[in-house]
PDB file of N, CA and C in Angstrom:
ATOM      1  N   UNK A   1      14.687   1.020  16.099  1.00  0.00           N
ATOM      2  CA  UNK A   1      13.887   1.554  15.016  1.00  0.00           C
ATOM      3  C   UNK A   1      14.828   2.166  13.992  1.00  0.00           C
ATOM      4  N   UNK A   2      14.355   1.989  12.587  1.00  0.00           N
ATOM      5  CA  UNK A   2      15.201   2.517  11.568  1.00  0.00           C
ATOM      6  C   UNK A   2      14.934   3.022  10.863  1.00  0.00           C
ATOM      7  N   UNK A   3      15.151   4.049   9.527  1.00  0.00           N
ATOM      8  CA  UNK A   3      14.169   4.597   8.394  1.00  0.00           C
ATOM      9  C   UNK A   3      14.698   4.163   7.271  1.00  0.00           C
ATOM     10  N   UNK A   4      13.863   3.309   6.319  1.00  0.00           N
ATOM     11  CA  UNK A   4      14.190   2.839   5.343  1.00  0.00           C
ATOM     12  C   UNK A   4      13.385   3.646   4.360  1.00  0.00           C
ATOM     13  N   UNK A   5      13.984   4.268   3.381  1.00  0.00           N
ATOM     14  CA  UNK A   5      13.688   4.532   1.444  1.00  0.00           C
ATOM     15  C   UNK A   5      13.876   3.938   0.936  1.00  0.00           C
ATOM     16  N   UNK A   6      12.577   3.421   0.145  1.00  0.00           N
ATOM     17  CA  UNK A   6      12.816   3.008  -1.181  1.00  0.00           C
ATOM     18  C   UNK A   6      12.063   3.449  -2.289  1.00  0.00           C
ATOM     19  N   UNK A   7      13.044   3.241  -3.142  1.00  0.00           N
ATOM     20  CA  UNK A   7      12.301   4.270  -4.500  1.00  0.00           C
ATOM     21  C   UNK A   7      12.317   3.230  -5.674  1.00  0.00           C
ATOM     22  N   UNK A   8      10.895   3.361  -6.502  1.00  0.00           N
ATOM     23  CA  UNK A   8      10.631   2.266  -7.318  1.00  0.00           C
ATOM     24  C   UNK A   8      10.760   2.942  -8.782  1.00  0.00           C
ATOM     25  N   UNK A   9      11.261   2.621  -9.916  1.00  0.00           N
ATOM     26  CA  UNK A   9      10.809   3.256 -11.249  1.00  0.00           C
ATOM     27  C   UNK A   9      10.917   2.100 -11.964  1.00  0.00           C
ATOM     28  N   UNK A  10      10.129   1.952 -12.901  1.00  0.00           N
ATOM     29  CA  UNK A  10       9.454   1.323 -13.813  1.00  0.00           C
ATOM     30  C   UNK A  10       9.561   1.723 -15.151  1.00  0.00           C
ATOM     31  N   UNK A  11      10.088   0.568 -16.101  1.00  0.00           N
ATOM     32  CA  UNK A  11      10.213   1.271 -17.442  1.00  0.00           C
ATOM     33  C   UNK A  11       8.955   0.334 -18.374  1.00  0.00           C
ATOM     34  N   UNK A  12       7.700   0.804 -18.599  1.00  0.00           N
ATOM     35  CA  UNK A  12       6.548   0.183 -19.063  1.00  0.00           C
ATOM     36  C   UNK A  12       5.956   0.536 -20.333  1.00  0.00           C
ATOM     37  N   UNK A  13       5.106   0.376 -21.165  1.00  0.00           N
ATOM     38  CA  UNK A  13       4.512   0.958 -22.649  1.00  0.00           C
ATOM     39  C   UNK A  13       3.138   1.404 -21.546  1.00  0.00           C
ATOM     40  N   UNK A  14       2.790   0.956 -20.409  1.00  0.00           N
ATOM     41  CA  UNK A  14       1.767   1.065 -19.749  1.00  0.00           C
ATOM     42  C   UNK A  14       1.642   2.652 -19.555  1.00  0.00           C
ATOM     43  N   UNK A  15       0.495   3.498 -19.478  1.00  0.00           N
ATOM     44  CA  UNK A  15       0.620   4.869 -18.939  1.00  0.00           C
ATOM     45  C   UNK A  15       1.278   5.251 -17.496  1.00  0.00           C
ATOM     46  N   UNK A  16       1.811   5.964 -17.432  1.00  0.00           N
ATOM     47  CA  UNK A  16       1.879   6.085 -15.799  1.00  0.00           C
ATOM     48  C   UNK A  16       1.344   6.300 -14.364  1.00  0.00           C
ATOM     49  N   UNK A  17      -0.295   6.913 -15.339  1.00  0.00           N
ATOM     50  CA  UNK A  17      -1.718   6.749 -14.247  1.00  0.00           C
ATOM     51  C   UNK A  17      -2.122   5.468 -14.009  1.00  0.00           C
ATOM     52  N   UNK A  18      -2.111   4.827 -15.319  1.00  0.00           N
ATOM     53  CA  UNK A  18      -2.613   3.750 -15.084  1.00  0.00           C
ATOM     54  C   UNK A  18      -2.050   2.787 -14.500  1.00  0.00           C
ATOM     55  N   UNK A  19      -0.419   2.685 -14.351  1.00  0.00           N
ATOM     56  CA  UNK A  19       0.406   1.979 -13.454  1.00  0.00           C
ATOM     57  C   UNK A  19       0.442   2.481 -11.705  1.00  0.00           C
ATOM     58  N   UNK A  20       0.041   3.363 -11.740  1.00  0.00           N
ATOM     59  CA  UNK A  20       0.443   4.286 -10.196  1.00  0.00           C
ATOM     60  C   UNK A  20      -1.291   3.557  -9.920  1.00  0.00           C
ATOM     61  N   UNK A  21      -2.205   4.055 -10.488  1.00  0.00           N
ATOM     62  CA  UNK A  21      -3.755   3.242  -9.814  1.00  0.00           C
ATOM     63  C   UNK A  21      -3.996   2.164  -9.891  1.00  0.00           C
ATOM     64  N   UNK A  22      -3.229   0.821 -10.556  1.00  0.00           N
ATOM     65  CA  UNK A  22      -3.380  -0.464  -9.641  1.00  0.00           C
ATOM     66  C   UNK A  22      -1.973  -0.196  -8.685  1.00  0.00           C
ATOM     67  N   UNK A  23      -0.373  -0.197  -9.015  1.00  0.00           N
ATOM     68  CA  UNK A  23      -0.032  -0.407  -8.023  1.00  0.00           C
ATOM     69  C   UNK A  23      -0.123   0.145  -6.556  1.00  0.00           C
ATOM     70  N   UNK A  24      -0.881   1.518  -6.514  1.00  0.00           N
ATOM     71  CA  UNK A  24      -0.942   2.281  -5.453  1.00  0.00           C
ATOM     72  C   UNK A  24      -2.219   2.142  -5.106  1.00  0.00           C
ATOM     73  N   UNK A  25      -3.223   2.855  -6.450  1.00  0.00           N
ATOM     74  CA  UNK A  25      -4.723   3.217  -5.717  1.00  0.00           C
ATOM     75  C   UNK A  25      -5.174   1.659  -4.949  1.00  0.00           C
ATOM     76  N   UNK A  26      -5.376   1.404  -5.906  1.00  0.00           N
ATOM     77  CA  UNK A  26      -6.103  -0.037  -6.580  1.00  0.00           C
ATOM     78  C   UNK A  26      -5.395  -1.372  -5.059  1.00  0.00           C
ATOM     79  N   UNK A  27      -4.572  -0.976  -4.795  1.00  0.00           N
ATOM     80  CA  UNK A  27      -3.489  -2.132  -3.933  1.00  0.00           C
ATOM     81  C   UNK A  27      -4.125  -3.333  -3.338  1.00  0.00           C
ATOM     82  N   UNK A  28      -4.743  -2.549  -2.503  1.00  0.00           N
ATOM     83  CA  UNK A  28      -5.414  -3.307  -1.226  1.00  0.00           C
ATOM     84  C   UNK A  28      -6.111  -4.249  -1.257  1.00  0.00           C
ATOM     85  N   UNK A  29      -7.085  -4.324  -2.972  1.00  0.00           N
ATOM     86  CA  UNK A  29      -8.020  -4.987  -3.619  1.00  0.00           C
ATOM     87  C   UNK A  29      -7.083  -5.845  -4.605  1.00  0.00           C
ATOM     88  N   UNK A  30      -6.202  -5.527  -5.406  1.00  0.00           N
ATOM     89  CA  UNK A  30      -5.603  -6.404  -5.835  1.00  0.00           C
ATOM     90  C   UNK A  30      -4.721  -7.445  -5.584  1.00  0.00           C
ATOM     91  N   UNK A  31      -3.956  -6.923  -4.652  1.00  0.00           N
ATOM     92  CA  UNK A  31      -2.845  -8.025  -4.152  1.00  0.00           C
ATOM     93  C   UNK A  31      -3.570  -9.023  -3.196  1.00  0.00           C
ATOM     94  N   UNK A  32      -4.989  -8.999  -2.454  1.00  0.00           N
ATOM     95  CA  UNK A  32      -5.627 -10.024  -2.169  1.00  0.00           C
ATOM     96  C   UNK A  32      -5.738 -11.022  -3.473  1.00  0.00           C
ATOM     97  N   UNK A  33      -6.371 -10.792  -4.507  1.00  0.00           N
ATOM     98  CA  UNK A  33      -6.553 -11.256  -5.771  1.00  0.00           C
ATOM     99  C   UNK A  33      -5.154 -12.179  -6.180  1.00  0.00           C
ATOM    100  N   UNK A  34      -3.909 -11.156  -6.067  1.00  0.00           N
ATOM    101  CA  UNK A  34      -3.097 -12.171  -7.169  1.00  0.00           C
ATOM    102  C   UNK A  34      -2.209 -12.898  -6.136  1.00  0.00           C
ATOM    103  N   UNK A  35      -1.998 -12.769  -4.927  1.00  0.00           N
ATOM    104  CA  UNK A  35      -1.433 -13.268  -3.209  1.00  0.00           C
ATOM    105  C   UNK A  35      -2.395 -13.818  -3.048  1.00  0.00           C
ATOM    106  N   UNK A  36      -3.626 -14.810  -2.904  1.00  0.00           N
ATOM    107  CA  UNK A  36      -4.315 -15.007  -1.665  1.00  0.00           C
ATOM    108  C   UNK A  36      -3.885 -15.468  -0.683  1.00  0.00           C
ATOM    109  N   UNK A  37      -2.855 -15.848  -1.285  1.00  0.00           N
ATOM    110  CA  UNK A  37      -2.139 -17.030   0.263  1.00  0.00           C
ATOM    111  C   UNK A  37      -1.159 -15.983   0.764  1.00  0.00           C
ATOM    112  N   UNK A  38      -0.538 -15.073   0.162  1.00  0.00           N
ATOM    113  CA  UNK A  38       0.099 -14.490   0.700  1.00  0.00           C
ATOM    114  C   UNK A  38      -0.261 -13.248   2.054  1.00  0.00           C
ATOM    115  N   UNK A  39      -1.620 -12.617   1.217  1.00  0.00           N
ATOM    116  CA  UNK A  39      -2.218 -11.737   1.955  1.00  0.00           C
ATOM    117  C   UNK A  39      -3.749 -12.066   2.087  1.00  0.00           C
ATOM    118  N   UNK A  40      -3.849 -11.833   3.600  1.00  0.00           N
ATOM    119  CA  UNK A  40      -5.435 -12.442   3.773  1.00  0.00           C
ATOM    120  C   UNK A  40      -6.399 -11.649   3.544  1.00  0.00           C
ATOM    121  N   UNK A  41      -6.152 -10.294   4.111  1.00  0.00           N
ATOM    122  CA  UNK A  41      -7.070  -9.216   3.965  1.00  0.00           C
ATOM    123  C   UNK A  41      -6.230  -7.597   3.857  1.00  0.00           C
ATOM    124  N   UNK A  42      -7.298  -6.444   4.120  1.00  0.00           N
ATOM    125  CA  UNK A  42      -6.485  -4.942   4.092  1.00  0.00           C
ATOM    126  C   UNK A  42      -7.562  -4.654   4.740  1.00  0.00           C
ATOM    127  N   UNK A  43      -7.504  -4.232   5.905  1.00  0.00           N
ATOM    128  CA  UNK A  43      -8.640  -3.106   6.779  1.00  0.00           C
ATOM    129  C   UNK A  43      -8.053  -1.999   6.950  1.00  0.00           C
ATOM    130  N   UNK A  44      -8.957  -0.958   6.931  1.00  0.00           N
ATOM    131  CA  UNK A  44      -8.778   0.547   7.364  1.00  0.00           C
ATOM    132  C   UNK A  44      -8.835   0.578   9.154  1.00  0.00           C
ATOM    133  N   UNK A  45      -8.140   0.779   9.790  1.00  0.00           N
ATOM    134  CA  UNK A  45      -7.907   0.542  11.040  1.00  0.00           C
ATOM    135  C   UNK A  45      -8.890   2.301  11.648  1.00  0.00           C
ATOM    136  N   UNK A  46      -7.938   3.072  11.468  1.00  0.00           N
ATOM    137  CA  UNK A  46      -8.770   4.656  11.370  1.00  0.00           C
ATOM    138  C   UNK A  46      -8.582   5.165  10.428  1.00  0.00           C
ATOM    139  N   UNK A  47      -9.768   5.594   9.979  1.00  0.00           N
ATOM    140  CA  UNK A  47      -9.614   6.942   8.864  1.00  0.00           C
ATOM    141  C   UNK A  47      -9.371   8.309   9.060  1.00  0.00           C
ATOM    142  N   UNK A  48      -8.629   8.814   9.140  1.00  0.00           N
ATOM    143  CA  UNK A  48      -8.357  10.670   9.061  1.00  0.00           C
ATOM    144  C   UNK A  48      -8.276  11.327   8.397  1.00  0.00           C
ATOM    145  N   UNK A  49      -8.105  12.654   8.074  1.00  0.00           N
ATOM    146  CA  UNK A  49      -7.607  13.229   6.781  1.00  0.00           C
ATOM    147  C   UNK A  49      -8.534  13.369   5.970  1.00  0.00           C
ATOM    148  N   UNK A  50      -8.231  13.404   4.352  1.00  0.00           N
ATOM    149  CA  UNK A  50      -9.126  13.395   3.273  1.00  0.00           C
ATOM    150  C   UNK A  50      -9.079  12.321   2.675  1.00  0.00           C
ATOM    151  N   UNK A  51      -9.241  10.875   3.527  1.00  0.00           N
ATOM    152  CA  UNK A  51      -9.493  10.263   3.134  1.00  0.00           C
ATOM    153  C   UNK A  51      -7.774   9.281   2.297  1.00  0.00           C
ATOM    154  N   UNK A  52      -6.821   9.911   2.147  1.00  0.00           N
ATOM    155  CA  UNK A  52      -5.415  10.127   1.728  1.00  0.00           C
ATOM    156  C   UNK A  52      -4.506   9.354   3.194  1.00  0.00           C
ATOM    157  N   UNK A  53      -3.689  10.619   3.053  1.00  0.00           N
ATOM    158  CA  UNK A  53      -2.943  10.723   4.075  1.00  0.00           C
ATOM    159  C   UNK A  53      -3.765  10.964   5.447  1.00  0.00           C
ATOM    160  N   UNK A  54      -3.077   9.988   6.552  1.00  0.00           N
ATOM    161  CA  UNK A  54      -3.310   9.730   8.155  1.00  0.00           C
ATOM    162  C   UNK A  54      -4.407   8.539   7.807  1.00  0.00           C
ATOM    163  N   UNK A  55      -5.009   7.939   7.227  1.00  0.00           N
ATOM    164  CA  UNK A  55      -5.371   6.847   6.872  1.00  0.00           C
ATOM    165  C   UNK A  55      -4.268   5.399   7.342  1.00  0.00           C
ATOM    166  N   UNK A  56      -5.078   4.659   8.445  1.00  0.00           N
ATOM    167  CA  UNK A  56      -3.485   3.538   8.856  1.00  0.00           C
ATOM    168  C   UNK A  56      -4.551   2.229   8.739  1.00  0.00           C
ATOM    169  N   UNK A  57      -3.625   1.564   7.879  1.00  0.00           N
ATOM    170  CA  UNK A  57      -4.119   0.370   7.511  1.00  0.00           C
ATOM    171  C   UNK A  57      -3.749  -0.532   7.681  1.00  0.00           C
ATOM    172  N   UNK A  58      -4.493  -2.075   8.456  1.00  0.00           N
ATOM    173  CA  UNK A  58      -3.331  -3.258   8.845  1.00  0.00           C
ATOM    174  C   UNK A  58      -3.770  -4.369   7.744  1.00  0.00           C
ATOM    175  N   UNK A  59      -2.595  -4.537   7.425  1.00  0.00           N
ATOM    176  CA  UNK A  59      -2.758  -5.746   5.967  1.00  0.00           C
ATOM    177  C   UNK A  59      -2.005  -6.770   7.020  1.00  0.00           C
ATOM    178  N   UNK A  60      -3.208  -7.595   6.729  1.00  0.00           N
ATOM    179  CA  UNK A  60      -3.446  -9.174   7.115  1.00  0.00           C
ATOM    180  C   UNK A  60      -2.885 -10.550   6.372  1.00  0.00           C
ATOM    181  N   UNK A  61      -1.643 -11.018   6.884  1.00  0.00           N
ATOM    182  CA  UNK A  61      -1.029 -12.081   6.488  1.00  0.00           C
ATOM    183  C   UNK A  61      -1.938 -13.304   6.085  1.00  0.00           C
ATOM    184  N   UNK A  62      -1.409 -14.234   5.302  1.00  0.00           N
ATOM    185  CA  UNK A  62      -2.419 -15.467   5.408  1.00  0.00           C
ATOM    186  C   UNK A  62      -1.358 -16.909   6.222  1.00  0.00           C
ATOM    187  N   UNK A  63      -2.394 -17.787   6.477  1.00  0.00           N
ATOM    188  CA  UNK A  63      -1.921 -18.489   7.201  1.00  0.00           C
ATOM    189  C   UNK A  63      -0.089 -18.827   7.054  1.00  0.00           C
ATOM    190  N   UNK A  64       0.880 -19.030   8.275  1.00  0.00           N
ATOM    191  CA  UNK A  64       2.100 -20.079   7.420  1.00  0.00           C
ATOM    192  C   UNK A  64       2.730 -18.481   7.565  1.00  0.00           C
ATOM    193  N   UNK A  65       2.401 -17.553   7.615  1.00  0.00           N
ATOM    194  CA  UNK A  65       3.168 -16.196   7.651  1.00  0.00           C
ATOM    195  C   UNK A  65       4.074 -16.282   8.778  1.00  0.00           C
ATOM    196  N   UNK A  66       5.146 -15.674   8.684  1.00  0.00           N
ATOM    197  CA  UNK A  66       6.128 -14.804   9.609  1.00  0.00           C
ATOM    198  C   UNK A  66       5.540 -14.372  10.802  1.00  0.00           C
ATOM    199  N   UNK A  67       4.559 -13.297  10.516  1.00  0.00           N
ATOM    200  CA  UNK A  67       4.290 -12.590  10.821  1.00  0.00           C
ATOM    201  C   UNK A  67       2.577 -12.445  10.624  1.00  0.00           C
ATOM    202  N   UNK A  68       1.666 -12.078  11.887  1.00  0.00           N
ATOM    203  CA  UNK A  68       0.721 -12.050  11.754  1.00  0.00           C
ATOM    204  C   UNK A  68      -0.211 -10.777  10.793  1.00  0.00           C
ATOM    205  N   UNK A  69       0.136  -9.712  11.171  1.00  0.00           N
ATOM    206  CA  UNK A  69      -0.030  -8.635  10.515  1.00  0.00           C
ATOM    207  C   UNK A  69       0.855  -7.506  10.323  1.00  0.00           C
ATOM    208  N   UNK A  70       0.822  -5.888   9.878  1.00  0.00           N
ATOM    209  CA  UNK A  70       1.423  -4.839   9.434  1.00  0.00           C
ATOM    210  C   UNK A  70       0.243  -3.935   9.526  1.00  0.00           C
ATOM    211  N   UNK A  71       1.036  -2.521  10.076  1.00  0.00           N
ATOM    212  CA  UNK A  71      -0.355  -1.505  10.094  1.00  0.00           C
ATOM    213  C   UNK A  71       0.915  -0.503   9.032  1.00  0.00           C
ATOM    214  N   UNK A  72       0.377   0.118   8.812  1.00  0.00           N
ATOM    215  CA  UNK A  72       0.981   1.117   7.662  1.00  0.00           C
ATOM    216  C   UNK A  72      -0.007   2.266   8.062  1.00  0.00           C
ATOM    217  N   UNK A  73       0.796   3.499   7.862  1.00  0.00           N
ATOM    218  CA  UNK A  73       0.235   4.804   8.273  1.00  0.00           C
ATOM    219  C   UNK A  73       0.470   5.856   6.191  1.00  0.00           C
ATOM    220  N   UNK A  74      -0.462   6.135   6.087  1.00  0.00           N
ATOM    221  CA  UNK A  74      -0.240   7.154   4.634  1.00  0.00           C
ATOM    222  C   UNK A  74       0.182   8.032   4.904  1.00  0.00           C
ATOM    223  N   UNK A  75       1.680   8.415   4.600  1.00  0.00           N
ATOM    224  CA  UNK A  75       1.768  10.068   5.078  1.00  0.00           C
ATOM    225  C   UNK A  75       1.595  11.183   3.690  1.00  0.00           C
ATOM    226  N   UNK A  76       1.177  10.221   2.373  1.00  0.00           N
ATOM    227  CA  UNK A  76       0.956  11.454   1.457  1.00  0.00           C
ATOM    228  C   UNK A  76       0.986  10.470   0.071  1.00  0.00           C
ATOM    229  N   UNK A  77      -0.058  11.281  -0.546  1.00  0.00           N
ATOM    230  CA  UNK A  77      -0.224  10.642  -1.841  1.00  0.00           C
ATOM    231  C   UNK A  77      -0.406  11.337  -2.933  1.00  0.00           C
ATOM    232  N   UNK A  78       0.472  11.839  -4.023  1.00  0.00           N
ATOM    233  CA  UNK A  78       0.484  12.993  -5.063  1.00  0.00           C
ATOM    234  C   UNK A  78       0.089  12.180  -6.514  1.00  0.00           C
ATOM    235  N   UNK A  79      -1.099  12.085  -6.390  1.00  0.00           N
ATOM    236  CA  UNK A  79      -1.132  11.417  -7.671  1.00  0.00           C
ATOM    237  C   UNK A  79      -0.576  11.819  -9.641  1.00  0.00           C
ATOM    238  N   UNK A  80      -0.692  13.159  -9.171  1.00  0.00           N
ATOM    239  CA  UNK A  80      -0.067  14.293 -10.498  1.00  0.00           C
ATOM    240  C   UNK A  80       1.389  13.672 -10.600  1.00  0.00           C
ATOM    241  N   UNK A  81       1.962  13.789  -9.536  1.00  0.00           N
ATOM    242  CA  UNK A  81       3.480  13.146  -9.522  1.00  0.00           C
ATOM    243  C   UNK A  81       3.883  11.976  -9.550  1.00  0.00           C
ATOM    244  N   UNK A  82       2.768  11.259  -9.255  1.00  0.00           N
ATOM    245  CA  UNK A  82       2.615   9.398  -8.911  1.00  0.00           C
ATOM    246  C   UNK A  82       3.873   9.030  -7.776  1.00  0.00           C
ATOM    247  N   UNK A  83       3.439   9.958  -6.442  1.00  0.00           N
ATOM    248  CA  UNK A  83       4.362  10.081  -5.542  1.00  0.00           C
ATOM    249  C   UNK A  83       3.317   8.809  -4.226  1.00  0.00           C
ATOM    250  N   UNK A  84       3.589   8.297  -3.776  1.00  0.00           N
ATOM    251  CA  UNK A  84       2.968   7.647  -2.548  1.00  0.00           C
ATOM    252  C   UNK A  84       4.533   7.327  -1.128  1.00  0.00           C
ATOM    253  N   UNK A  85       4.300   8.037  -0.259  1.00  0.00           N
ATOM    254  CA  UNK A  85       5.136   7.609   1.010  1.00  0.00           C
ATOM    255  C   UNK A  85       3.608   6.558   2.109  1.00  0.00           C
ATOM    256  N   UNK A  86       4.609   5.792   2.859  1.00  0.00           N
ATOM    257  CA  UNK A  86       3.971   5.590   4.110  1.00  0.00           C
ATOM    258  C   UNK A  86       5.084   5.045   5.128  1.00  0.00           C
ATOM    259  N   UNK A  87       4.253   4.761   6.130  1.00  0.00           N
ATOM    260  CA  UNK A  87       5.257   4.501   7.342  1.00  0.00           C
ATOM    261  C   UNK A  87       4.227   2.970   7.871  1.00  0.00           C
ATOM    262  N   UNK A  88       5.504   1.955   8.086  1.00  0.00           N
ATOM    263  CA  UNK A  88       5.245   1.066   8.611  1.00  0.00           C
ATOM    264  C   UNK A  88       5.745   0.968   9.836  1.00  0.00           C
ATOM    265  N   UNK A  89       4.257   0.826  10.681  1.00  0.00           N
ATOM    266  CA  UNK A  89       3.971   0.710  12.380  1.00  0.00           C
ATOM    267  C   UNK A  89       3.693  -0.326  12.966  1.00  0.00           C
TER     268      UNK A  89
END
């Protein structure tokens, strides 16, 4: 097991709410949309928390994948800061 960071910045005319709520809020619903083949689905596996963070979600490969699925755990989401961590499980 290993811990990987990565840190994304973006230089856009786009606002920075409005970039942080498709690439973050918005995710789960979009990248089905512009992937279909890539990604099949996004289920909420358990919900905890406020709905935020402890929220673990397994995003569903589509056929021809590597790999069948990914569960991802939220450990925190600051939208004021347009901060999002998680942990992949």
């Amino acid at each position: 097991m290993g811990v990987v960071t990565y840190e994304m910045e973006v230089a856009t005319t786009i606002p920075p709410a409005k970039m942080f709520k498709a690439f973050v809020l918005d995710s789960d619903n979009l990248i089905q949309k512009i992937l279909p083949q890539a990604i099949k689905s996004v289920t909420i596996v358990t919900l905890e928390g406020d709905g935020g963070a402890g929220i673990i979600k397994q995003v569903n490969f589509g056929e021809g994948s590597q790999f069948k699925y990914t569960k991802q755990r939220i450990d925190g989401i600051d939208q004021e800061n347009f901060s999002y961590r998680y942990t992949v499980i």
